[in-house]
Protein backbone atom coordinates (compact mmCIF):
# COMPACT_ATOMS: atom_id res chain seq x y z
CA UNK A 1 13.05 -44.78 -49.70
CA UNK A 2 11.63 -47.90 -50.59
CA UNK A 3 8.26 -48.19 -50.00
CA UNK A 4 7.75 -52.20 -50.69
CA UNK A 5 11.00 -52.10 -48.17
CA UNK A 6 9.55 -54.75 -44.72
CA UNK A 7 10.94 -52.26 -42.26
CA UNK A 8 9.69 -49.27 -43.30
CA UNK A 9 6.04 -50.90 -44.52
CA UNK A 10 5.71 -51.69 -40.51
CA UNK A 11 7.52 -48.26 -39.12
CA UNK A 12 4.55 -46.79 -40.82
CA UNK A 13 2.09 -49.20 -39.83
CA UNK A 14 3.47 -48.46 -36.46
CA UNK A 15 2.47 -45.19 -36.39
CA UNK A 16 -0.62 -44.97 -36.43
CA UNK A 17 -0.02 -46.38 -32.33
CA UNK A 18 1.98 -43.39 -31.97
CA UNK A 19 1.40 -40.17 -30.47
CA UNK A 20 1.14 -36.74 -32.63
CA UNK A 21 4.73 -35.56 -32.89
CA UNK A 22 6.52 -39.16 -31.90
CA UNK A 23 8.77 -40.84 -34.29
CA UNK A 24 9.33 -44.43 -34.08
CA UNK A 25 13.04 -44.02 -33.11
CA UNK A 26 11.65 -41.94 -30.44
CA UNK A 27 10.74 -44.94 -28.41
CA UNK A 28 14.34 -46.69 -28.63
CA UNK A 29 12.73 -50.33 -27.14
CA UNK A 30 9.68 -50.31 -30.02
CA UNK A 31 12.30 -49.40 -32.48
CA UNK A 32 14.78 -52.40 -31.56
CA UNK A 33 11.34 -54.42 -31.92
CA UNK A 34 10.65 -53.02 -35.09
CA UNK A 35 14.51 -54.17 -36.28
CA UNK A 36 14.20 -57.46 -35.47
CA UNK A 37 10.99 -58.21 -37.75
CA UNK A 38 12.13 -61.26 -39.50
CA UNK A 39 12.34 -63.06 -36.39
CA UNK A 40 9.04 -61.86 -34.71
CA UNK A 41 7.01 -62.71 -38.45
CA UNK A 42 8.34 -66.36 -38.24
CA UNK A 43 6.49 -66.52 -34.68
CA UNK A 44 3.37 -64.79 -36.00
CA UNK A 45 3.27 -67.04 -38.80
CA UNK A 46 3.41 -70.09 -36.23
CA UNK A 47 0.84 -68.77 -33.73
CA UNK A 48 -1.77 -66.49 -36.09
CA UNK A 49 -5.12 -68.29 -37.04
CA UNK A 50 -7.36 -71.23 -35.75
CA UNK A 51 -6.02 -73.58 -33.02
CA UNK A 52 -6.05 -76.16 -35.04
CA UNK A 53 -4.24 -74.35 -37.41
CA UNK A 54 -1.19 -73.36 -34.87
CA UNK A 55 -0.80 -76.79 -33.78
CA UNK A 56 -0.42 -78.47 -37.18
CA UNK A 57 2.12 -75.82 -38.27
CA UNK A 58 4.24 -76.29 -34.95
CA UNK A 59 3.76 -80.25 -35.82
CA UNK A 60 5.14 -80.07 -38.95
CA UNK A 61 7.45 -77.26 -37.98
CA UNK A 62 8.97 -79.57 -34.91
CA UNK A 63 8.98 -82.76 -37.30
CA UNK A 64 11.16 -81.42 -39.95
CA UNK A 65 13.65 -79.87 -37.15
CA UNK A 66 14.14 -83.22 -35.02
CA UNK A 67 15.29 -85.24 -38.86
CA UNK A 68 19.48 -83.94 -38.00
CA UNK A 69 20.32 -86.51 -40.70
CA UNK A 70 18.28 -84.76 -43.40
CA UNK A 71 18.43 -81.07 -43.89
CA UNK A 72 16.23 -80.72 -47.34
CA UNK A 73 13.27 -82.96 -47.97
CA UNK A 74 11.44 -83.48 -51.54
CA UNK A 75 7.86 -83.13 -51.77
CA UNK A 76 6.96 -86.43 -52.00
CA UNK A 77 9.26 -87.92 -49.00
CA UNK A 78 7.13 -84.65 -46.78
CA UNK A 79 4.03 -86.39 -48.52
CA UNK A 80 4.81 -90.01 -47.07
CA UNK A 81 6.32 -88.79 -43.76
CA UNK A 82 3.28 -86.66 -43.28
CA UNK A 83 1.12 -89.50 -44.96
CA UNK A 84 -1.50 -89.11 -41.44
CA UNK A 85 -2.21 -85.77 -42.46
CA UNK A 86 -4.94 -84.50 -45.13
CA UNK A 87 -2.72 -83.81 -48.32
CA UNK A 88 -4.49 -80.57 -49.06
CA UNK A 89 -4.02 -79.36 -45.34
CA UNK A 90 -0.31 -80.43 -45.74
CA UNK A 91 0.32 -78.42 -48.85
CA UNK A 92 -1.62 -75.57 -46.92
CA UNK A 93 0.77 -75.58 -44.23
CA UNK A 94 4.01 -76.20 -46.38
CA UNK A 95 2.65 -73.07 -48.30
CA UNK A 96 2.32 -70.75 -45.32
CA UNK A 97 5.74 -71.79 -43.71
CA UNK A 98 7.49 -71.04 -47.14
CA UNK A 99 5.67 -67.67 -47.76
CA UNK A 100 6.43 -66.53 -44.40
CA UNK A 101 10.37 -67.43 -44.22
CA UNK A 102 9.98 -70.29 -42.10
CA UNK A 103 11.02 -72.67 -44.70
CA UNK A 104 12.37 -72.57 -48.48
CA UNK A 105 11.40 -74.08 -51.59
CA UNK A 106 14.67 -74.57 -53.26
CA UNK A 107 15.82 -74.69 -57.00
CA UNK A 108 16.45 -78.34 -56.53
CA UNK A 109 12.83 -78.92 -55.84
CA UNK A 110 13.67 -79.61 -52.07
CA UNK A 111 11.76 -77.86 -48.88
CA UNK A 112 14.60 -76.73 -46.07
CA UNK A 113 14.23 -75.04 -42.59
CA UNK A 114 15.64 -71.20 -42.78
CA UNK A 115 17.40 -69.84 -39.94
CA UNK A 116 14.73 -67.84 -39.12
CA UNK A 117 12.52 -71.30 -38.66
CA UNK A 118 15.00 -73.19 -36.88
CA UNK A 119 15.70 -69.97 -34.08
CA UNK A 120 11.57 -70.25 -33.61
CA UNK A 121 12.00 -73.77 -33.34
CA UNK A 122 14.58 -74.07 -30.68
CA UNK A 123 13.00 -71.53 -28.47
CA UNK A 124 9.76 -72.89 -28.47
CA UNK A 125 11.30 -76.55 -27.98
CA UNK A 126 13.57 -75.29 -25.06
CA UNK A 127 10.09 -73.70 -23.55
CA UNK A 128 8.29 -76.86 -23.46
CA UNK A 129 10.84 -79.12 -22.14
CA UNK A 130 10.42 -77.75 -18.77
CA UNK A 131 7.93 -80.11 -16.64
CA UNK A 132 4.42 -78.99 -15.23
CA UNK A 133 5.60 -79.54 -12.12
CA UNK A 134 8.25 -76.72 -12.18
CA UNK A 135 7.93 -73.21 -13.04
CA UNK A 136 8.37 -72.95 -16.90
CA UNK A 137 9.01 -69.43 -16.81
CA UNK A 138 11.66 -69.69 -14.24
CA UNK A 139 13.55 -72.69 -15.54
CA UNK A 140 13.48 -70.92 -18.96
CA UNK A 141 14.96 -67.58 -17.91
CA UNK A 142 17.46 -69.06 -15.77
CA UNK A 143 18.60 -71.64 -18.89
CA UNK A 144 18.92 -68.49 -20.94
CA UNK A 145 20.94 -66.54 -18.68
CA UNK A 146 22.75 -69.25 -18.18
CA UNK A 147 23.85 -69.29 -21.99
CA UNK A 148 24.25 -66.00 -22.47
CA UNK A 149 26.75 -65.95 -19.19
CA UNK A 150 28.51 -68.58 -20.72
CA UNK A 151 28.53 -66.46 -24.25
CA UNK A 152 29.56 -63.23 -22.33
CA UNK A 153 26.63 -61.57 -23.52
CA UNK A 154 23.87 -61.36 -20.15
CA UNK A 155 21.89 -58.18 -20.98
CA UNK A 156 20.08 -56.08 -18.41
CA UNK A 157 17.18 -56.74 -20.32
CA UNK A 158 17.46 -60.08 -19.51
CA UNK A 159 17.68 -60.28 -16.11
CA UNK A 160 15.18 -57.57 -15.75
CA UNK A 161 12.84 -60.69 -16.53
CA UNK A 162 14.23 -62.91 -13.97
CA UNK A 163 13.95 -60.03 -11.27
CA UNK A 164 10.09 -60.07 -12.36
CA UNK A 165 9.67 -63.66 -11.97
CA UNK A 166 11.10 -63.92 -8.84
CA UNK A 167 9.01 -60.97 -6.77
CA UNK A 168 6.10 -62.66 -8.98
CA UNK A 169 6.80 -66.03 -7.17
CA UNK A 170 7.57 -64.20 -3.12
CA UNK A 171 4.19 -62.14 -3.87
CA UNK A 172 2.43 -65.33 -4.37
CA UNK A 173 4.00 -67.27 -1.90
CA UNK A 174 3.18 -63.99 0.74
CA UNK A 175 -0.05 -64.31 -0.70
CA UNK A 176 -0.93 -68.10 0.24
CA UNK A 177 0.66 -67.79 3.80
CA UNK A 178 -1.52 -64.62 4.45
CA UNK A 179 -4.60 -66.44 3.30
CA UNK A 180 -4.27 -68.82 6.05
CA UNK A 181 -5.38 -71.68 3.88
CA UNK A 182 -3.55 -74.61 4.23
CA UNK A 183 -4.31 -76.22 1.07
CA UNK A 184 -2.39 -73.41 -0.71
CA UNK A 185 0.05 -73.05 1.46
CA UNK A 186 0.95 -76.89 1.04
CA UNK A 187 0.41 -76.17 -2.94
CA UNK A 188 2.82 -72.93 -2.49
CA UNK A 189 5.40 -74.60 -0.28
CA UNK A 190 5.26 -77.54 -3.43
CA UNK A 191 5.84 -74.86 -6.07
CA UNK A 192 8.90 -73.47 -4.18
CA UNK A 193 10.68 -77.22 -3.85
CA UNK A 194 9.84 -77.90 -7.40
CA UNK A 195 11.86 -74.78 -8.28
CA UNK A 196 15.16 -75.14 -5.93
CA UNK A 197 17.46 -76.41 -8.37
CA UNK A 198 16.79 -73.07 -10.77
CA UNK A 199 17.46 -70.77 -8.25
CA UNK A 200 20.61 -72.76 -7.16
CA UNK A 201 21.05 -72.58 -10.41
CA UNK A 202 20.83 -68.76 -11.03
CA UNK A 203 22.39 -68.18 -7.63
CA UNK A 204 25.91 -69.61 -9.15
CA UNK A 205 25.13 -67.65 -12.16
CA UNK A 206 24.97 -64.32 -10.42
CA UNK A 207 27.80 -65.05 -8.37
CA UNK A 208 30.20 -65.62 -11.45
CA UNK A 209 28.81 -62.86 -13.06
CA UNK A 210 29.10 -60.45 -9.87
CA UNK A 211 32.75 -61.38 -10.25
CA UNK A 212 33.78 -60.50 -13.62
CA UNK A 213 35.40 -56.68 -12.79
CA UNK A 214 34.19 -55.80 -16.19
CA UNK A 215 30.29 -55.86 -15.78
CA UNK A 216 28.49 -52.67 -16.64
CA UNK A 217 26.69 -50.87 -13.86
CA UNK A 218 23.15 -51.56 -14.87
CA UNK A 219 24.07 -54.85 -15.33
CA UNK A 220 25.49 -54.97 -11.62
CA UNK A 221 22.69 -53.26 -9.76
CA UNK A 222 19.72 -55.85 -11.55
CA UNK A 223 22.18 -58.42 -10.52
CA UNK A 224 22.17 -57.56 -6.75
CA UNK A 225 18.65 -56.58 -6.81
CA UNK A 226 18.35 -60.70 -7.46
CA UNK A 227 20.06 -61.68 -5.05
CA UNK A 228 17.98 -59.95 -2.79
CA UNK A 229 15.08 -61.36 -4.39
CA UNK A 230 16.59 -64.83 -4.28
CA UNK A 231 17.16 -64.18 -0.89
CA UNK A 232 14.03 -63.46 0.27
CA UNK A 233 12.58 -66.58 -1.57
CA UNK A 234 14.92 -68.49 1.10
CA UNK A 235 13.24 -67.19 3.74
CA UNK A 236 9.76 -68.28 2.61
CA UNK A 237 10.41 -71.65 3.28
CA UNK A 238 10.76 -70.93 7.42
CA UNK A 239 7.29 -68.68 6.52
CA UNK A 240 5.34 -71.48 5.36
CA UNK A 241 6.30 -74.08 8.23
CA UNK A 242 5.54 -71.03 10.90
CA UNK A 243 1.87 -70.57 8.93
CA UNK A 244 1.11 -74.78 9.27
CA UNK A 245 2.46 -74.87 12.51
CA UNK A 246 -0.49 -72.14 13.59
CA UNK A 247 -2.72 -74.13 11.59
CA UNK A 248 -1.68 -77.59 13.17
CA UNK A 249 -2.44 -75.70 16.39
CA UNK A 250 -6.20 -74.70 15.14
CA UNK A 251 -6.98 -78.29 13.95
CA UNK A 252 -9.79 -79.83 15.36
CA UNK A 253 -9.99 -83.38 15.57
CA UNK A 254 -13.55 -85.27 15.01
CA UNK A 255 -13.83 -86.93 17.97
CA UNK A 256 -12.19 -90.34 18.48
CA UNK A 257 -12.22 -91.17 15.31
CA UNK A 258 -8.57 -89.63 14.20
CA UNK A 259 -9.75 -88.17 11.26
CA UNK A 260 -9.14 -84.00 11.62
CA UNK A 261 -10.71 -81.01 10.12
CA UNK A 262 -8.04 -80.52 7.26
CA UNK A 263 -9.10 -83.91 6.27
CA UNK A 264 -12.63 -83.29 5.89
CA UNK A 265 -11.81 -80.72 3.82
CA UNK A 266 -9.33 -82.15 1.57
CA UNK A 267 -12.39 -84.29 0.91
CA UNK A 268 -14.46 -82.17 -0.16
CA UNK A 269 -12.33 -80.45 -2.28
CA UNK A 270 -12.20 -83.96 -3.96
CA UNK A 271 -15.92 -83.72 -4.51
CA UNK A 272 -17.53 -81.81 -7.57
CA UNK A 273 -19.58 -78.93 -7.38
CA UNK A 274 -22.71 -82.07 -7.99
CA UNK A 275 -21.56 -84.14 -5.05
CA UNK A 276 -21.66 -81.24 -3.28
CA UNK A 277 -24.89 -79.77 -3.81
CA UNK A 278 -26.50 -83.12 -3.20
CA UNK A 279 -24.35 -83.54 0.31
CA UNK A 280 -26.13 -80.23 1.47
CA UNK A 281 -29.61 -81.32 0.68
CA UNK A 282 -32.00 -81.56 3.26
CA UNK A 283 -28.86 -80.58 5.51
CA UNK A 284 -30.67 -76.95 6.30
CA UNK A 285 -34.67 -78.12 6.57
CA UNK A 286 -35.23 -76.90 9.86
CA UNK A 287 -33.56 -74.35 11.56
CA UNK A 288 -32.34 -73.41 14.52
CA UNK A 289 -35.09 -72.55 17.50
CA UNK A 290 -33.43 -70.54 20.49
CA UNK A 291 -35.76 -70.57 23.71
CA UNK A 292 -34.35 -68.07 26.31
CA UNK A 293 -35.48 -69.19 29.80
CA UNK A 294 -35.89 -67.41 33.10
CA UNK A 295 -36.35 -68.13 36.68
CA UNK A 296 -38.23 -66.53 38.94
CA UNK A 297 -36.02 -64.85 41.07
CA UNK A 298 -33.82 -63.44 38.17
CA UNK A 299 -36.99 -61.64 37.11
CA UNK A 300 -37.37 -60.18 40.10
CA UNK A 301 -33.81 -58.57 40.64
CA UNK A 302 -34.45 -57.23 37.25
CA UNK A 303 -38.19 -55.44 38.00
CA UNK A 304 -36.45 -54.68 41.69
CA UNK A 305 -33.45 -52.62 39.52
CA UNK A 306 -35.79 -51.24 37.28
CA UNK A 307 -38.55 -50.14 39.57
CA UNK A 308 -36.34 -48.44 42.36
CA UNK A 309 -36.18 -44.74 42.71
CA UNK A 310 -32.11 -44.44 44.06
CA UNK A 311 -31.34 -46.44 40.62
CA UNK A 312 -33.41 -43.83 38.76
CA UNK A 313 -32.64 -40.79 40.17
CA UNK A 314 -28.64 -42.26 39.86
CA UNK A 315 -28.49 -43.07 36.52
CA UNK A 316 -30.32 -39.61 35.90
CA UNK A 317 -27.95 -37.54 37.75
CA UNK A 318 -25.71 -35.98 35.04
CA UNK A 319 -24.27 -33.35 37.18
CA UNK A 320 -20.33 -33.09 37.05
CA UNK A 321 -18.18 -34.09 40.24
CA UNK A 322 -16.68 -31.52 42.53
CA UNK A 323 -13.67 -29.75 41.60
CA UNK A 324 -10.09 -30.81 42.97
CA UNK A 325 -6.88 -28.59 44.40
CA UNK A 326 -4.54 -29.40 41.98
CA UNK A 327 -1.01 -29.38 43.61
CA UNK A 328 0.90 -26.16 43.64
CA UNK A 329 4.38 -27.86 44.77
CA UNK A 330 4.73 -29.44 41.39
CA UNK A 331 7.97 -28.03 39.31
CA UNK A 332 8.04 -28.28 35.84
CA UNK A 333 9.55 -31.02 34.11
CA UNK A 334 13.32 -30.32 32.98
CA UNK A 335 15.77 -32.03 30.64
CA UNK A 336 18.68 -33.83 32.48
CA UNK A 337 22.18 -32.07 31.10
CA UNK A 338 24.35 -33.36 33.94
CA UNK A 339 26.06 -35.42 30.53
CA UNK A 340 25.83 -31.97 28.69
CA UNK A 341 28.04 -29.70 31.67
CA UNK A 342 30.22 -32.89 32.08
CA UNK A 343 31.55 -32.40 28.56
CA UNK A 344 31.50 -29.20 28.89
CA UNK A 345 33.87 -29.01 32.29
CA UNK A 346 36.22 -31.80 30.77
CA UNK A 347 36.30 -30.20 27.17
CA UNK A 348 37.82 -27.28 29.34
CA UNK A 349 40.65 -28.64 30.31
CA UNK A 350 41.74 -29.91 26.90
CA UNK A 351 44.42 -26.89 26.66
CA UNK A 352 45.18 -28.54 22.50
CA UNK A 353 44.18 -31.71 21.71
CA UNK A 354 42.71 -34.97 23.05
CA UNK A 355 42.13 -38.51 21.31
CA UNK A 356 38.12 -38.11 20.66
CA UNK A 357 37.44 -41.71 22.32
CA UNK A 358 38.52 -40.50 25.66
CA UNK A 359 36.60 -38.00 25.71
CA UNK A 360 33.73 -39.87 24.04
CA UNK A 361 34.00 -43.01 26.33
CA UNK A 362 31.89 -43.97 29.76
CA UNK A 363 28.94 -45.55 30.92
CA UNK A 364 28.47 -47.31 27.69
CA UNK A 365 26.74 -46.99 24.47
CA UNK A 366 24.49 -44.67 24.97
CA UNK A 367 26.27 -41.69 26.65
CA UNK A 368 28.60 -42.23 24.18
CA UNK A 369 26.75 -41.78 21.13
CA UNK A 370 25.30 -38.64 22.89
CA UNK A 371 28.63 -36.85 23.77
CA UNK A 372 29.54 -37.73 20.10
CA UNK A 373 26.45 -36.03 19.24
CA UNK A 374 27.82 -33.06 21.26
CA UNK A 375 30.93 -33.43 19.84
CA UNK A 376 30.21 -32.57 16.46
CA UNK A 377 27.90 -29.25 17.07
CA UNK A 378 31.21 -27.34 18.42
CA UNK A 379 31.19 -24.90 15.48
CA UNK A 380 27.60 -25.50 14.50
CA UNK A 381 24.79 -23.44 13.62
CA UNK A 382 23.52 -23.60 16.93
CA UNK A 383 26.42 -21.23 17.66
CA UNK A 384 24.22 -17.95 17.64
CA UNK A 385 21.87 -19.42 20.14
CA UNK A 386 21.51 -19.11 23.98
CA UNK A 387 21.65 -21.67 26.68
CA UNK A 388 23.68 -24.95 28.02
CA UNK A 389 24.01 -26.70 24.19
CA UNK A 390 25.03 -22.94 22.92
CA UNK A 391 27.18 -22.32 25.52
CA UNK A 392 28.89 -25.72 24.55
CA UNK A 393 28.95 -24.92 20.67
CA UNK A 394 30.65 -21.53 21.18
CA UNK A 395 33.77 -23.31 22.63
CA UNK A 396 36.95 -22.90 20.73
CA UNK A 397 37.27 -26.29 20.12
CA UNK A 398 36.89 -28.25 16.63
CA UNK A 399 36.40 -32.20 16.06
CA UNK A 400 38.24 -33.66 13.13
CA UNK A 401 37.69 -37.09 12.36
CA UNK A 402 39.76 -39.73 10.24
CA UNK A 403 38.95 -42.58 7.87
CA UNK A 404 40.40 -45.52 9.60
CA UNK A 405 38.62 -46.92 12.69
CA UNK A 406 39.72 -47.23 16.38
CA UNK A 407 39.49 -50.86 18.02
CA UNK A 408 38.04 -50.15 21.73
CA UNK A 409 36.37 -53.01 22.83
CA UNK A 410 34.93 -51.19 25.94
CA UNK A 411 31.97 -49.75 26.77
CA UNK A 412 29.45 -51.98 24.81
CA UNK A 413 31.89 -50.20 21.63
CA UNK A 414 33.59 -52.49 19.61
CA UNK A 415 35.21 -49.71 17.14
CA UNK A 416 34.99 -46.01 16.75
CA UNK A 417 36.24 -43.54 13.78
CA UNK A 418 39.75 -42.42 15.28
CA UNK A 419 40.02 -38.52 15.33
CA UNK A 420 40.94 -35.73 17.91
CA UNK A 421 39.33 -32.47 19.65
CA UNK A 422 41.35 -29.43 18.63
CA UNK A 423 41.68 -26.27 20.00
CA UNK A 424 41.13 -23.68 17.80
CA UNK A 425 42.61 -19.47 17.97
CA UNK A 426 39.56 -17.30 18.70
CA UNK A 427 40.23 -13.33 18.28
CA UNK A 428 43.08 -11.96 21.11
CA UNK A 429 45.22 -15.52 20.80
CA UNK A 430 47.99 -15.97 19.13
């Protein structure tokens, strides 16, 4: 094994973070991590150091990639392109890019991008194209499922991200209509517009993708857990005019003047925290005196209540009241099996078989659904028991159901599973 080998220098870096016992092929997503180390070194070359230090590589980095007509550059055409930039700071950052496999120093004496630089490059340009209006993170997933769909090569992994984003974006949206605030509802309901056209966007994505009859199960069950994520997000949109519609009902208006409470405040949200501190000064100097005031004759009913011997000895009576006769013609509540015997008296006359809807059938859903209930305990456990539901049970009758459904269309029952009540041999029958 070589030890000098890139790979294995960071699988044993690596563990170190592992536990006693745990191999790094043990933990199959740090592994696939681990093999792709070229391209993660070319982004910690980029981003590792001072800030000023990150931006001037991505600079030069981004400069070099935008020149299509030019793919190798001599030293001294870098020098004059680059001629705003300190030439000891440039030949600092040309260094670090070619010792890291960004770019190469060839035997011609010429700088070029490796592959390795121009992957980093495009990912990071496609990343900041996306406005500040709009979700960056959502336009960005979407644009790279969106190429991979059209590559045939959408990975669970990948839209495990884009099922993220999307309950990140309904928790905050749930989030500003529960505050009641109707700044950031207004700033929520903004967000969600500004972000439409990518989940339009990944709607017809998951639609063409849901129809390919050779997608992998994983991949289908992420893919219809977003739509029901992309679904909800729909919904929001009714939310948030429900939540200002409460709010427009709460407004208070400042007297004649037209201008309302939400307006007040969307001034002084406008205002620093200076402005206003020296709005509230002197605003609080005195404070608020309360005088409670009494007639005469109020006092009076009050000493009158207080002073009087039958309000005294009433409120210090604790004793309990006198007991009632409870009535003795009372019977006990019972259950109502008129529905139950019914059955049970028509089920009798079935001498071999009977279509399960008619005996299923009358007085609409809900006796229905009960004597289909019934239905299905003949040859139950219940069997062994005693009483009107037992008695039923022990009939020598059997319900057999079938795949295909019934069209009734009566009795509040559009369709029922078509089947038959059988008569079954109990011991002495032949």
């Amino acid at each position: 094994m070589n030890p000098t080998n890139p790979a294995t220098t960071l699988a044993a870096n690596l563990s170190v973070f592992l536990a006693p016992g745990v191999q790094l092929d043990d933990v199959p997503a740090l592994w696939s991590l681990a093999r792709s180390h070229a391209l993660i070194d070319a982004f910690i070359t980029l981003f590792r150091g001072g800030d000023e230090e990150v931006y001037a590589r991505l600079h030069v980095l981004r400069e070099l990639g935008i020149q299509a007509e030019a793919t190798r550059w001599e030293p001294d055409a870098l020098r004059r392109h680059f001629s705003y930039l300190d030439t000891v700071k440039l030949e600092t950052v040309l260094k670090r890019l070619r010792e890291n496999g960004l770019m190469v120093f060839g035997e011609d004496g010429t700088y070029s991008l490796t592959d390795a630089g121009r992957n980093a490059l495009a990912a990071i340009s496609a990343l900041l194209r996306f406005g500040e209006s709009e979700d960056a993170e959502l336009g960005f997933l979407t644009t790279q499922l969106a190429g991979m769909q059209a590559t045939g090569s959408v990975s669970p992994e990948m839209l495990q991200h884009l099922l993220a984003k999307l309950n990140a974006l309904t928790e905050s949206f749930e989030d500003a209509i529960a505050s009641g605030s109707e700044f950031r509802i207004l700033e929520a309901r903004s967000r969600l517009s500004a972000n439409v056209r990518w989940l339009d966007k990944g709607t017809a994505i998951l639609r063409e993708l849901l129809s390919d009859d050779e997608i992998s199960a994983e991949t289908g069950r992420v893919a219809h857990a977003i739509g029901l994520a992309q679904s909800r997000l729909a919904r929001v949109d009714a939310a948030f005019q429900r939540a200002l519609n409460k709010i427009e009902s709460q407004r208070v208006t400042l007297g004649a003047s037209g201008v309302s409470s939400s307006d007040a405040a969307a001034w002084l949200r406008r205002l620093s925290i200076t402005q206003i501190v020296a709005l509230g000064q002197g605003a609080m100097r005195g404070g608020v005196r309360t005088q409670y005031l009494a007639g005469g004759h109020e006092l009076l009913d009050r000493a009158e209540s207080a002073l009087s011997e039958e309000v005294q000895r009433i409120e210090a009576d604790t004793a309990l009241p006198p007991p009632g006769s409870a009535d003795m013609n009372i019977s006990p509540e019972t259950d109502d099996l008129s529905l139950l015997i019914r059955l049970t008296d028509k089920l009798a006359a079935v001498e071999q078989d009977a279509p399960a809807h008619k005996l299923v059938l009358g007085g609409g859903f809900g006796p229905a659904s009960y004597r289909l209930s019934l239905l299905s305990l003949l040859g139950g456990v219940e069997a062994q028991a005693e009483g009107p539901v037992a008695s039923f049970t022990q009939m020598p009758y059997d319900l057999m159901l079938e795949a295909t459904l019934l069209t009734l269309r009566e009795d509040e029952i559009e369709q029922m599973s078509a089947g038959v009540v059988a008569r079954t041999l109990v011991k002495g029958e032949t």
